[in-house]
N, C-alpha and C. Protein backbone atom coordinates (compact mmCIF):
# COMPACT_ATOMS: atom_id res chain seq x y z
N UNK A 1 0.84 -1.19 0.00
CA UNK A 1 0.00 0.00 0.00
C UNK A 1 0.88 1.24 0.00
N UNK A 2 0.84 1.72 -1.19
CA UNK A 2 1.26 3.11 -0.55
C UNK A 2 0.68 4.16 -0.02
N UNK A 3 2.10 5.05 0.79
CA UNK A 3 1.24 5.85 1.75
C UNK A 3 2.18 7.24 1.60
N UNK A 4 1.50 8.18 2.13
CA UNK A 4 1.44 10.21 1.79
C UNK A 4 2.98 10.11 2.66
N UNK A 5 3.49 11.14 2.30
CA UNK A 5 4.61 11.29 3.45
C UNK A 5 4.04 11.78 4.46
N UNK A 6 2.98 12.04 5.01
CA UNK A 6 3.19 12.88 5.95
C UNK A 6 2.01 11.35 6.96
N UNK A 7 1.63 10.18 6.37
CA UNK A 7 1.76 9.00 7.05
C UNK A 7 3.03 8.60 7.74
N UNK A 8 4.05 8.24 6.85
CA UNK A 8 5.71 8.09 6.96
C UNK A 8 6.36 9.11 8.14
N UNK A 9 5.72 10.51 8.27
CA UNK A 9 6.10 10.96 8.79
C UNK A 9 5.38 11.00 10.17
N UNK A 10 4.63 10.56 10.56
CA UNK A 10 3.68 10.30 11.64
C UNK A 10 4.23 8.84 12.53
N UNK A 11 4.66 8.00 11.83
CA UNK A 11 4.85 6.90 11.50
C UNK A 11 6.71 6.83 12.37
N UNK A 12 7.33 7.32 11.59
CA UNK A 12 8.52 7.81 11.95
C UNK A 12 8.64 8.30 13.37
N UNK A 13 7.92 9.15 13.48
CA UNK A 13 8.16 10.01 14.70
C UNK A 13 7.02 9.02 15.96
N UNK A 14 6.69 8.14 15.52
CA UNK A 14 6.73 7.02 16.92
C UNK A 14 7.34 6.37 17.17
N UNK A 15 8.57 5.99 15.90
CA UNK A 15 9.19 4.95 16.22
C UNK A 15 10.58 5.83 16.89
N UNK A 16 11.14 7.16 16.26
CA UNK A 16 12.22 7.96 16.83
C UNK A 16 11.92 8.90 18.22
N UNK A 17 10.89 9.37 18.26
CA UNK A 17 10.88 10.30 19.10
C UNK A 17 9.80 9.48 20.95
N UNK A 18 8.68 8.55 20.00
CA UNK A 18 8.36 8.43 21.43
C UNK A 18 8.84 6.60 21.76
N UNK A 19 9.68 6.11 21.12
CA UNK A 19 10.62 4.81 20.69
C UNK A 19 9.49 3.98 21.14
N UNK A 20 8.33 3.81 20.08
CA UNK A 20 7.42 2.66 20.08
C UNK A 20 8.31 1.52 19.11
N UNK A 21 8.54 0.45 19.06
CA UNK A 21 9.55 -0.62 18.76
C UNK A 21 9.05 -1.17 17.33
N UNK A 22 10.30 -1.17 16.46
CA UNK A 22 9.69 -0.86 14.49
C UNK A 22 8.62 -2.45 14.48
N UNK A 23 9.02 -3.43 14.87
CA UNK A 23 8.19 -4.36 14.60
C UNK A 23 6.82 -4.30 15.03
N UNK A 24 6.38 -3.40 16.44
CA UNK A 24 5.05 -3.34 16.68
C UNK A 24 4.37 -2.09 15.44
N UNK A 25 5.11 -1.10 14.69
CA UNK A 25 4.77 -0.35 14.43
C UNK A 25 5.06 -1.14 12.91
N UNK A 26 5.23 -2.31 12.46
CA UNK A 26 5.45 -2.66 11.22
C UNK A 26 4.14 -3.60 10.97
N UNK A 27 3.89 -4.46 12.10
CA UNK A 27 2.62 -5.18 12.01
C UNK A 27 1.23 -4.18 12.48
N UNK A 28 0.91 -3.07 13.00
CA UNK A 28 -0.07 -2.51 13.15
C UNK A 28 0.21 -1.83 11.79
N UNK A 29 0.47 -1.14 10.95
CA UNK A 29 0.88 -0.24 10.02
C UNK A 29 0.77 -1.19 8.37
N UNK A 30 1.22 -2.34 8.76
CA UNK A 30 1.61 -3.32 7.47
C UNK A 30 2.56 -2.96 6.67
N UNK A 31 3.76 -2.80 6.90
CA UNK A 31 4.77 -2.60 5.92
C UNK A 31 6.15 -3.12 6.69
N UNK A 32 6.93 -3.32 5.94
CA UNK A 32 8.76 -3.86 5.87
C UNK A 32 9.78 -2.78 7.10
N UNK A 33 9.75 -3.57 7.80
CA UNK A 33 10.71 -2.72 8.85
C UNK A 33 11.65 -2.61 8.42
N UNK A 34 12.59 -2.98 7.32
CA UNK A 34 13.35 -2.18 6.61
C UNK A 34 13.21 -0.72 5.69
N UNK A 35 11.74 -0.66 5.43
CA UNK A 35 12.00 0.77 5.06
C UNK A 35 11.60 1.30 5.83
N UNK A 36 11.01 1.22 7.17
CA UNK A 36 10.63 2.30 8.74
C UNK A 36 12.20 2.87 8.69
N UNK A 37 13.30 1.51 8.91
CA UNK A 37 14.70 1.95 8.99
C UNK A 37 15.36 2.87 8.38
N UNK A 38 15.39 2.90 6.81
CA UNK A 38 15.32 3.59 5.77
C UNK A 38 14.57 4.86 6.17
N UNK A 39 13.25 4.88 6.33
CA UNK A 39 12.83 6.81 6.74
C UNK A 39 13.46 7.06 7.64
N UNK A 40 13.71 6.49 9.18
CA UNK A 40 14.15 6.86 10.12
C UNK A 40 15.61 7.39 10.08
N UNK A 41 16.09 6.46 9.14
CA UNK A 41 17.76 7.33 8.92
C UNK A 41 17.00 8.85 8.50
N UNK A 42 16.35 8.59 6.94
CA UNK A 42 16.36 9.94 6.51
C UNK A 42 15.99 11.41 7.45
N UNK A 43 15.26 10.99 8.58
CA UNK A 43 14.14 11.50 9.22
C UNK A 43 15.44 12.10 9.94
N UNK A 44 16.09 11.39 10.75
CA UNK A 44 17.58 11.63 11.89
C UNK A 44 18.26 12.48 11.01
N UNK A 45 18.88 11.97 9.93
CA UNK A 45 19.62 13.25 9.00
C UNK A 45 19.09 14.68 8.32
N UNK A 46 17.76 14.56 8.06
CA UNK A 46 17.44 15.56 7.45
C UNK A 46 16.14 16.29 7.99
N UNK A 47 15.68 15.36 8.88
CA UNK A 47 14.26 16.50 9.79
C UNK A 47 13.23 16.08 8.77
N UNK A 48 11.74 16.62 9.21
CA UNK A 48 10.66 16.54 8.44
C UNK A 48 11.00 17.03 7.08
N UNK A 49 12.01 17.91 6.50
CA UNK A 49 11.91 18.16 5.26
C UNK A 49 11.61 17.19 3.92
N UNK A 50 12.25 15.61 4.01
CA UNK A 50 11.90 14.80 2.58
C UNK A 50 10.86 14.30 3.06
N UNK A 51 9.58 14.76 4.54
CA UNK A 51 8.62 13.90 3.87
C UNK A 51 7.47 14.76 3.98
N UNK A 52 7.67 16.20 3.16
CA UNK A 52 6.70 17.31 3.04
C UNK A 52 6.51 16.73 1.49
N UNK A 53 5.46 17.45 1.17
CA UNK A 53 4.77 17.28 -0.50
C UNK A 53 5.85 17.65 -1.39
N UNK A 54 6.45 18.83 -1.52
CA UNK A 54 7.43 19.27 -2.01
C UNK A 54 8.26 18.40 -2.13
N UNK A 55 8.82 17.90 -1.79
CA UNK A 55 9.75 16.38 -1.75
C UNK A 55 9.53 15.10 -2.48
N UNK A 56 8.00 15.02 -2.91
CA UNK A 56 7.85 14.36 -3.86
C UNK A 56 7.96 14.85 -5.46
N UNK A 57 8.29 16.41 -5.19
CA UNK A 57 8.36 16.80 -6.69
C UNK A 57 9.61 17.33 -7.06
N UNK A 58 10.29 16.50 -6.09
CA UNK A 58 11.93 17.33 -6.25
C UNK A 58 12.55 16.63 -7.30
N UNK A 59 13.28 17.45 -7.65
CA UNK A 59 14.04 17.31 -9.40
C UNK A 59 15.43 16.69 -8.64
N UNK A 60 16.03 15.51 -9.00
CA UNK A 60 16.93 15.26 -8.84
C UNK A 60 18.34 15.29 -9.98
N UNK A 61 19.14 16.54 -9.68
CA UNK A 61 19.51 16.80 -11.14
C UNK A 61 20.54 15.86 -11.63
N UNK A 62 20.90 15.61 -12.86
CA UNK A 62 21.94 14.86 -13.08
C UNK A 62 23.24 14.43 -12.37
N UNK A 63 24.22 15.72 -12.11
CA UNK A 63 25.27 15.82 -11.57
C UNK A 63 25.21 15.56 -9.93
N UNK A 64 23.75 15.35 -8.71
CA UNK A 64 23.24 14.74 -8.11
C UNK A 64 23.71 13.34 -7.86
N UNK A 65 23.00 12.90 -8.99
CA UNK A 65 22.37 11.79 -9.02
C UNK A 65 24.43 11.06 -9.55
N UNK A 66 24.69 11.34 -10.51
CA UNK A 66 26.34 10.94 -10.47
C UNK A 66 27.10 10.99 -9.56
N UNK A 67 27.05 12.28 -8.51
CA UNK A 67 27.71 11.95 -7.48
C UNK A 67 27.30 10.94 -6.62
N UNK A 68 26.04 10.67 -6.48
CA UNK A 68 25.67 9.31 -5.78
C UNK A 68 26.37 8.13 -6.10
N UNK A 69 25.72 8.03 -7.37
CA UNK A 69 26.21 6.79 -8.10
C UNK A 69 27.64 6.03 -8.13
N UNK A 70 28.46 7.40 -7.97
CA UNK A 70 30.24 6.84 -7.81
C UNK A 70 30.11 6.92 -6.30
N UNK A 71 29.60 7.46 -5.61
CA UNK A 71 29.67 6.85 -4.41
C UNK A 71 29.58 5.49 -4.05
N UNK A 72 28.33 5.26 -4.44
CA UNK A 72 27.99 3.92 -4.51
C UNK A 72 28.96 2.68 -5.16
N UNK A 73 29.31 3.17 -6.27
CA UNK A 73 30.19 2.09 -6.98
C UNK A 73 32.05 2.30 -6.43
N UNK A 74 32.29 3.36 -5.76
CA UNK A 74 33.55 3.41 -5.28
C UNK A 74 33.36 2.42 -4.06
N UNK A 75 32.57 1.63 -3.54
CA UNK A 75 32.41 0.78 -2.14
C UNK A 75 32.57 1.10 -0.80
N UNK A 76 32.60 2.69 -0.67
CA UNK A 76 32.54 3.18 0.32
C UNK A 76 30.87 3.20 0.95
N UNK A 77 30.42 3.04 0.60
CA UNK A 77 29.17 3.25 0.84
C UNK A 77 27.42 2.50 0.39
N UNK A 78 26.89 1.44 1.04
CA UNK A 78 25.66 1.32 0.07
C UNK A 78 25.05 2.16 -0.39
N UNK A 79 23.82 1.76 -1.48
CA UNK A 79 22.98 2.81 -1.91
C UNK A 79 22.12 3.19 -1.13
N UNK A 80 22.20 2.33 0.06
CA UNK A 80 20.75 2.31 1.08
C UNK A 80 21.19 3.92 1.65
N UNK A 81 22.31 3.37 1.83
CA UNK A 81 23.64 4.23 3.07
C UNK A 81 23.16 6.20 2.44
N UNK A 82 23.30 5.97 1.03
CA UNK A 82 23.80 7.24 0.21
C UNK A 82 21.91 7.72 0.03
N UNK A 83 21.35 6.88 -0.35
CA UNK A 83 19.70 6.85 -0.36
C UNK A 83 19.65 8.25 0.73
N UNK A 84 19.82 7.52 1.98
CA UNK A 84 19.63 8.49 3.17
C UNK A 84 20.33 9.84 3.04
N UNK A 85 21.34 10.02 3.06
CA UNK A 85 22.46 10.58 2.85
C UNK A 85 21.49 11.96 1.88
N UNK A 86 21.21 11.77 0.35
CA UNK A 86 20.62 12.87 -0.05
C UNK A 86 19.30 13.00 0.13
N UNK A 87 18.46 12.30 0.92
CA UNK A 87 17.30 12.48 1.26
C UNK A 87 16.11 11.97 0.44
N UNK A 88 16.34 11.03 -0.28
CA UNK A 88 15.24 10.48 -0.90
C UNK A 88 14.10 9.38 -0.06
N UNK A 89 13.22 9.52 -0.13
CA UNK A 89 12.08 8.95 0.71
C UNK A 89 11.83 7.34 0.48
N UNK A 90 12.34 7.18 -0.79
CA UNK A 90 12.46 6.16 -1.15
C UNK A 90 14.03 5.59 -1.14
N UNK A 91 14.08 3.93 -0.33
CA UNK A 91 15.78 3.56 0.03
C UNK A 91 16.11 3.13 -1.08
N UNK A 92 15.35 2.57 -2.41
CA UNK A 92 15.51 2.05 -3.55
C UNK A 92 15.88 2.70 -4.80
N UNK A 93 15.78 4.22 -4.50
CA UNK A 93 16.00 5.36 -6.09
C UNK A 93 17.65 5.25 -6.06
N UNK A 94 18.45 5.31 -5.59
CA UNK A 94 19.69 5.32 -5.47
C UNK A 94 20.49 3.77 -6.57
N UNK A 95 19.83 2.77 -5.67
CA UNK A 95 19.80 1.38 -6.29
C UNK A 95 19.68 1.66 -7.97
N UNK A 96 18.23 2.28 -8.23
CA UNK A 96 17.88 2.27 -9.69
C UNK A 96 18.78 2.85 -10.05
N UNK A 97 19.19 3.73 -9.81
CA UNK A 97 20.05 4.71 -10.62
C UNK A 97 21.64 3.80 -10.94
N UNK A 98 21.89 3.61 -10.47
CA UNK A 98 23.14 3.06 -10.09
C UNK A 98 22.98 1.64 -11.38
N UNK A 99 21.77 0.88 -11.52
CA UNK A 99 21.44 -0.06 -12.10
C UNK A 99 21.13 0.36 -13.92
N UNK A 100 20.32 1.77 -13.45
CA UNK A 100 20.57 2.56 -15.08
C UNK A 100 21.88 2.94 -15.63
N UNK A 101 22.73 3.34 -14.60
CA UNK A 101 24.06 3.71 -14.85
C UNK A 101 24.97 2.52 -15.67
N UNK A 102 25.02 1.25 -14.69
CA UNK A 102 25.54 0.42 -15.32
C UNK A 102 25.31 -0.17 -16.38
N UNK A 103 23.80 -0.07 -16.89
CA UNK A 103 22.96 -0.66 -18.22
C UNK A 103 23.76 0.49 -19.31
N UNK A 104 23.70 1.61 -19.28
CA UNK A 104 23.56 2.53 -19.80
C UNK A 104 24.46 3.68 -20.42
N UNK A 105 25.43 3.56 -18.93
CA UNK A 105 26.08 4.47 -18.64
C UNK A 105 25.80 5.69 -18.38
N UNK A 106 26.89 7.02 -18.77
CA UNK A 106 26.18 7.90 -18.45
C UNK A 106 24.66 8.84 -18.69
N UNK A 107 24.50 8.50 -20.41
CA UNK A 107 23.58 8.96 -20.83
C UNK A 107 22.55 7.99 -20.36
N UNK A 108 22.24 7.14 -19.98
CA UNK A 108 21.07 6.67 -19.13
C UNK A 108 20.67 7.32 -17.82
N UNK A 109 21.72 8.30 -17.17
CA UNK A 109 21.01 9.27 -16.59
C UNK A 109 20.94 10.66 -16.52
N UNK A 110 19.19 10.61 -16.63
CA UNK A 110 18.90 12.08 -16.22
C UNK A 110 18.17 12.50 -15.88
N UNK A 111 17.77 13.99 -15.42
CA UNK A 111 17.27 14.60 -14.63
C UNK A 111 16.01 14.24 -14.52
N UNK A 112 15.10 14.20 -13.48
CA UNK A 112 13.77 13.74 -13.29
C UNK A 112 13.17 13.90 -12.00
N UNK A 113 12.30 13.86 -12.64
CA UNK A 113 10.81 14.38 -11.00
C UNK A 113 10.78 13.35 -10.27
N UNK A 114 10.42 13.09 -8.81
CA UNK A 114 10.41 12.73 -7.84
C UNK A 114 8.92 11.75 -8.33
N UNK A 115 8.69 10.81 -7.75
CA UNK A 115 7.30 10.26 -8.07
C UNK A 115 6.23 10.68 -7.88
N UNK A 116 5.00 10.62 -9.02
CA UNK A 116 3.55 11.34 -8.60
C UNK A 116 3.11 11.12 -7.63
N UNK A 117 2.06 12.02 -6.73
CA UNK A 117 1.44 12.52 -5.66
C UNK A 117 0.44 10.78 -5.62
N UNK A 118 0.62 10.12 -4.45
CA UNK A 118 -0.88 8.91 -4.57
C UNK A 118 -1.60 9.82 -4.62
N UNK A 119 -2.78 8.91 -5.37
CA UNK A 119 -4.39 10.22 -5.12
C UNK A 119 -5.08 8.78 -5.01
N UNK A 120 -6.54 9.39 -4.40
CA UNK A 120 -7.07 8.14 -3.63
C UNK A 120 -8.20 7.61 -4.72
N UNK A 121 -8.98 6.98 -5.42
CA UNK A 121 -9.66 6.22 -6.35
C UNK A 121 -10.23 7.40 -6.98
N UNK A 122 -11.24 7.63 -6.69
CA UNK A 122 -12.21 8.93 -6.94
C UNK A 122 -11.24 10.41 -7.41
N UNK A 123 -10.29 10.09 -6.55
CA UNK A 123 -9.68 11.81 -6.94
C UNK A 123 -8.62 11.53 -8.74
N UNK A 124 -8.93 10.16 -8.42
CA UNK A 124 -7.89 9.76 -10.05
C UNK A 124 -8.93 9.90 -10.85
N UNK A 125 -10.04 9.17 -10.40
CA UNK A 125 -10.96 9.39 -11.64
C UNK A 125 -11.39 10.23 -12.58
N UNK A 126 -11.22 11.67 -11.36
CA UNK A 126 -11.32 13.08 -11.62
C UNK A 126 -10.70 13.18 -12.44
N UNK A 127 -9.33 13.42 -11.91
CA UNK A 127 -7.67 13.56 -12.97
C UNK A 127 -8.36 12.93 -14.31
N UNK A 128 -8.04 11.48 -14.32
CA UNK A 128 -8.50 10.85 -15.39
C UNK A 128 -9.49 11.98 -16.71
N UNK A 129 -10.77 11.95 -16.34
CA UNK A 129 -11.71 12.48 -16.73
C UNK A 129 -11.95 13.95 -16.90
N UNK A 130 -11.07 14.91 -16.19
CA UNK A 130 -10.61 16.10 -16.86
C UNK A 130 -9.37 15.77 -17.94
N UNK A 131 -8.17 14.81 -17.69
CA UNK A 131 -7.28 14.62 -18.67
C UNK A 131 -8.25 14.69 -20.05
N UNK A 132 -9.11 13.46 -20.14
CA UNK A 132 -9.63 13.06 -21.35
C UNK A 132 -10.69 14.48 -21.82
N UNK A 133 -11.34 14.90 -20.95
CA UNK A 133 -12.16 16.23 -21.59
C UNK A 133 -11.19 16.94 -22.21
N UNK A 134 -10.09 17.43 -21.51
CA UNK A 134 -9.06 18.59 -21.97
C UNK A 134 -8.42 18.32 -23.15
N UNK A 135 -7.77 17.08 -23.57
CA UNK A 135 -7.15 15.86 -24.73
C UNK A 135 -8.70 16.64 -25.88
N UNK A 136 -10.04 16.03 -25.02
CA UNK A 136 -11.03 16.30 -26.75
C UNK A 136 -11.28 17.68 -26.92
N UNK A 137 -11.07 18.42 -26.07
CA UNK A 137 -11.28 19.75 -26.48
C UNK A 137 -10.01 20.53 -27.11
N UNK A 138 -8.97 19.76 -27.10
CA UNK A 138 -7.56 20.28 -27.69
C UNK A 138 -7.81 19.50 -29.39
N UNK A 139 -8.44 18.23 -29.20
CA UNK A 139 -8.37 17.78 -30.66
C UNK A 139 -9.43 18.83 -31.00
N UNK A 140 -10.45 19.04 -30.98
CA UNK A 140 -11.76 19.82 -31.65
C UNK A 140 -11.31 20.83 -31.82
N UNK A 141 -10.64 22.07 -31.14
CA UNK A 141 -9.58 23.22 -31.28
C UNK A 141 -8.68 23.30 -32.68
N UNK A 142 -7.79 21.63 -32.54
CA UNK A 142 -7.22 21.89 -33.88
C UNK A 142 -8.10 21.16 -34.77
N UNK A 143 -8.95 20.69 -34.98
CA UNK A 143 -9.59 20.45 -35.75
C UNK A 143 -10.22 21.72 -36.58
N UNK A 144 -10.88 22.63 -35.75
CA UNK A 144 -11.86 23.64 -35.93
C UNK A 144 -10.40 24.09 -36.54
N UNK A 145 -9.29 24.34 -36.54
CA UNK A 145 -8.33 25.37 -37.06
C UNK A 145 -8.16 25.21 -38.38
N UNK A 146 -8.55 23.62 -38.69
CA UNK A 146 -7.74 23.18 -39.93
C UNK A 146 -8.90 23.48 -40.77
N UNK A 147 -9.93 23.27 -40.26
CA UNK A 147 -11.48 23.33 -41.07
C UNK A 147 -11.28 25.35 -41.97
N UNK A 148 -10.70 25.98 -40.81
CA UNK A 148 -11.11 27.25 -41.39
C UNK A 148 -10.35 27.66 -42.14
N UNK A 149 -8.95 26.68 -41.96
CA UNK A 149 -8.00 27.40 -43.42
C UNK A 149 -7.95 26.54 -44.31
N UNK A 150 -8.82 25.53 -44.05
CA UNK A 150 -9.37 24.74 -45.59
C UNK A 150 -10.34 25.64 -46.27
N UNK A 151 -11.36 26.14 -45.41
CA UNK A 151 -12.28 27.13 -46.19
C UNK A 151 -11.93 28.45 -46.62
N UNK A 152 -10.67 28.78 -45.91
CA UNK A 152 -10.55 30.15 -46.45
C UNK A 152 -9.65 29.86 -47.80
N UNK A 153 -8.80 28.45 -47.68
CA UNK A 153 -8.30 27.98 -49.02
C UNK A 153 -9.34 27.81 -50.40
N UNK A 154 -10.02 27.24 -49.95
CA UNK A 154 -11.23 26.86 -51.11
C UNK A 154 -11.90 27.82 -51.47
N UNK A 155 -12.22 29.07 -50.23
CA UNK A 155 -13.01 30.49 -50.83
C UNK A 155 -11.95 31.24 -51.90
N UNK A 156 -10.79 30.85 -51.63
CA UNK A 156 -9.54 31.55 -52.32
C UNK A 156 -9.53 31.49 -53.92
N UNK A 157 -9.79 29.78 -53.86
CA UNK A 157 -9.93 29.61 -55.57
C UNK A 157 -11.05 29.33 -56.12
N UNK A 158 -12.47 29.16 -55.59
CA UNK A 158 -13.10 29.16 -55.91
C UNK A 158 -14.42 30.04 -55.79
N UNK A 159 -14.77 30.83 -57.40
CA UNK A 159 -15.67 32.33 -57.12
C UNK A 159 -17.35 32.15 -57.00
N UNK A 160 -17.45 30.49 -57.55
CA UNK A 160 -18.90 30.30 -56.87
C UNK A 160 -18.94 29.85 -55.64
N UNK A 161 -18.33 29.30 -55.04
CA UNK A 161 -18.14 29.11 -53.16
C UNK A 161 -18.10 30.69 -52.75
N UNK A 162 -17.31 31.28 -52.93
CA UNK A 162 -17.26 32.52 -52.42
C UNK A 162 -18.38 33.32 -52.05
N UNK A 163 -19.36 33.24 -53.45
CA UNK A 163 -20.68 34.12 -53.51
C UNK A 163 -21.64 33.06 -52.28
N UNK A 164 -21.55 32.08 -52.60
CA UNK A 164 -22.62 31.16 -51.75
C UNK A 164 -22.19 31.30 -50.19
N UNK A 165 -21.06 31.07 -49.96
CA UNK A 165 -20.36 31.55 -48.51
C UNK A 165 -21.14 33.15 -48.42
N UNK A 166 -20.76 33.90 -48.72
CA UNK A 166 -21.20 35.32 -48.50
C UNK A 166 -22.65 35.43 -48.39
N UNK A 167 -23.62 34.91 -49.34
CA UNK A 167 -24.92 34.82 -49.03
C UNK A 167 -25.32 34.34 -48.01
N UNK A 168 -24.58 32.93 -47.54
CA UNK A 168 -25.16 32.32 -46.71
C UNK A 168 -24.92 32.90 -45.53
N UNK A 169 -23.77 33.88 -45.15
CA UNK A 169 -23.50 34.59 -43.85
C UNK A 169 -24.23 35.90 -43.56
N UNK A 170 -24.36 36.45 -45.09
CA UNK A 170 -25.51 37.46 -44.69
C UNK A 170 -26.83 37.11 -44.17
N UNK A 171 -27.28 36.24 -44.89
CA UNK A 171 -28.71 35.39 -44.54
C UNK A 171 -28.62 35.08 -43.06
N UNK A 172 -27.52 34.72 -42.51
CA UNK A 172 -27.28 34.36 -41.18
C UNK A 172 -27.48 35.67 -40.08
N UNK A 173 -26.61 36.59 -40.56
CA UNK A 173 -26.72 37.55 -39.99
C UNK A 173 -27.45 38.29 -39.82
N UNK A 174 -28.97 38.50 -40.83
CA UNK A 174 -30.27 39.11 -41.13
C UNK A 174 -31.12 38.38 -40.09
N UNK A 175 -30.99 36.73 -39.60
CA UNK A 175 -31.41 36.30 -38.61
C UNK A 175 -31.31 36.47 -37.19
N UNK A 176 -29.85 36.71 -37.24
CA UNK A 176 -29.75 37.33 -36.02
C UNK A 176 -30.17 38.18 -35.92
C-alpha cells in the first residue's frame, strides 16, 4: 500500500521520538521494517523536510544523481547508506540509478521528478476524466483550425463558393 509522506512521517516520529519498537509499528501499520529503517535514517539526517509534498516533486539533477552513483560504486558506501544521505524517501531510487548507470552508462542518466502525488480512487478518476475532456477539447480546437484554413483555401480559388459563402453569412446575420 502506498502511503502520503506525511503517514511516513507520523509513523517515523513514533518509532524515533516516542521509541514505540519498528516491529510493533510494522505489524499494526503493514509494511517492511526495513523501510521504517530507511525513513528513520532519513528522518535523523534531514528532519521533516523529505517527507513534506514538495519532496515528492523534487528534481533530482543529473550531476546529483552521479555523485551518488560513484559513491555507490567506489564501495565506500551502500545505496541504502547514500539513499539516506541525499534524502530520498524512497531507500531504492539510489539502487535504480546506479542499475541505469551500469545498463547505460552515463547517458542513461537524467534529470527527473520525484514520483507522482498517490491520489485516492475517486480523486484519479477526476484527474482521469478532466485529462480526457481537456485531450477532446484540444483535438476539436485543432480540428476547428484546420477546417477554417481549408475554407478560407477553397473560398480563395473558388468564385462560386465565395458568392454562396457570403450569401449564406448574410442570410445568417439578417437572422440574427
Amino acid at each position: 500500500m502506498e502511503r502520503r509522506p506525511s503517514e511516513w512521517l507520523r509513523i517515523v516520529k513514533l518509532y524515533v521520538d516516542d521509541g514505540v519498537p519498528m516491529t510493533k509499528l510494522a505489524q499494526k501499520y503493514k509494511f517492511n521494517v526495513s523501510a521504517l529503517k530507511h525513513k528513520a535514517k532519513v528522518y535523523q539526517i534531514h528532519g521533516e523536510k523529505p517527507f513534506t509534498d514538495e519532496q515528492e516533486e523534487r528534481i533530482y539533477t543529473r550531476e546529483e544523481k552521479l555523485a551518488a552513483i560513484k559513491e555507490v560504486l567506489s564501495g565506500k558506501k551502500s545505496a541504502r547508506q547514500v539513499a539516506a544521505e541525499v534524502g530520498t524517501p524512497d531507500a531504492d531510487s539510489v539502487g535504480e540509478w546506479v542499475r541505469k548507470y551500469k545498463e547505460k552508462g552515463e547517458e542513461g542518466i537524467q534529470i527527473s521528478r520525484g514520483r507522482k502525488k498517490y491520489m485516492l480512487h475517486e480523486d484519479r478518476q477526476r484527474f482521469l476524466a478532466d485529462k480526457e475532456l481537456k485531450d477532446r477539447c484540444k483535438h476539436l480546437e485543432d480540428e476547428n483550425e484546420i477546417l477554417k484554413k481549408s475554407l478560407a483555401l477553397a473560398l480563395k480559388k473558388d468564385k462560386r463558393l465565395r458568392k454562396r459563402y457570403k450569401s449564406l453569412m448574410s442570410s445568417r446575420a439578417e437572422s440574427n
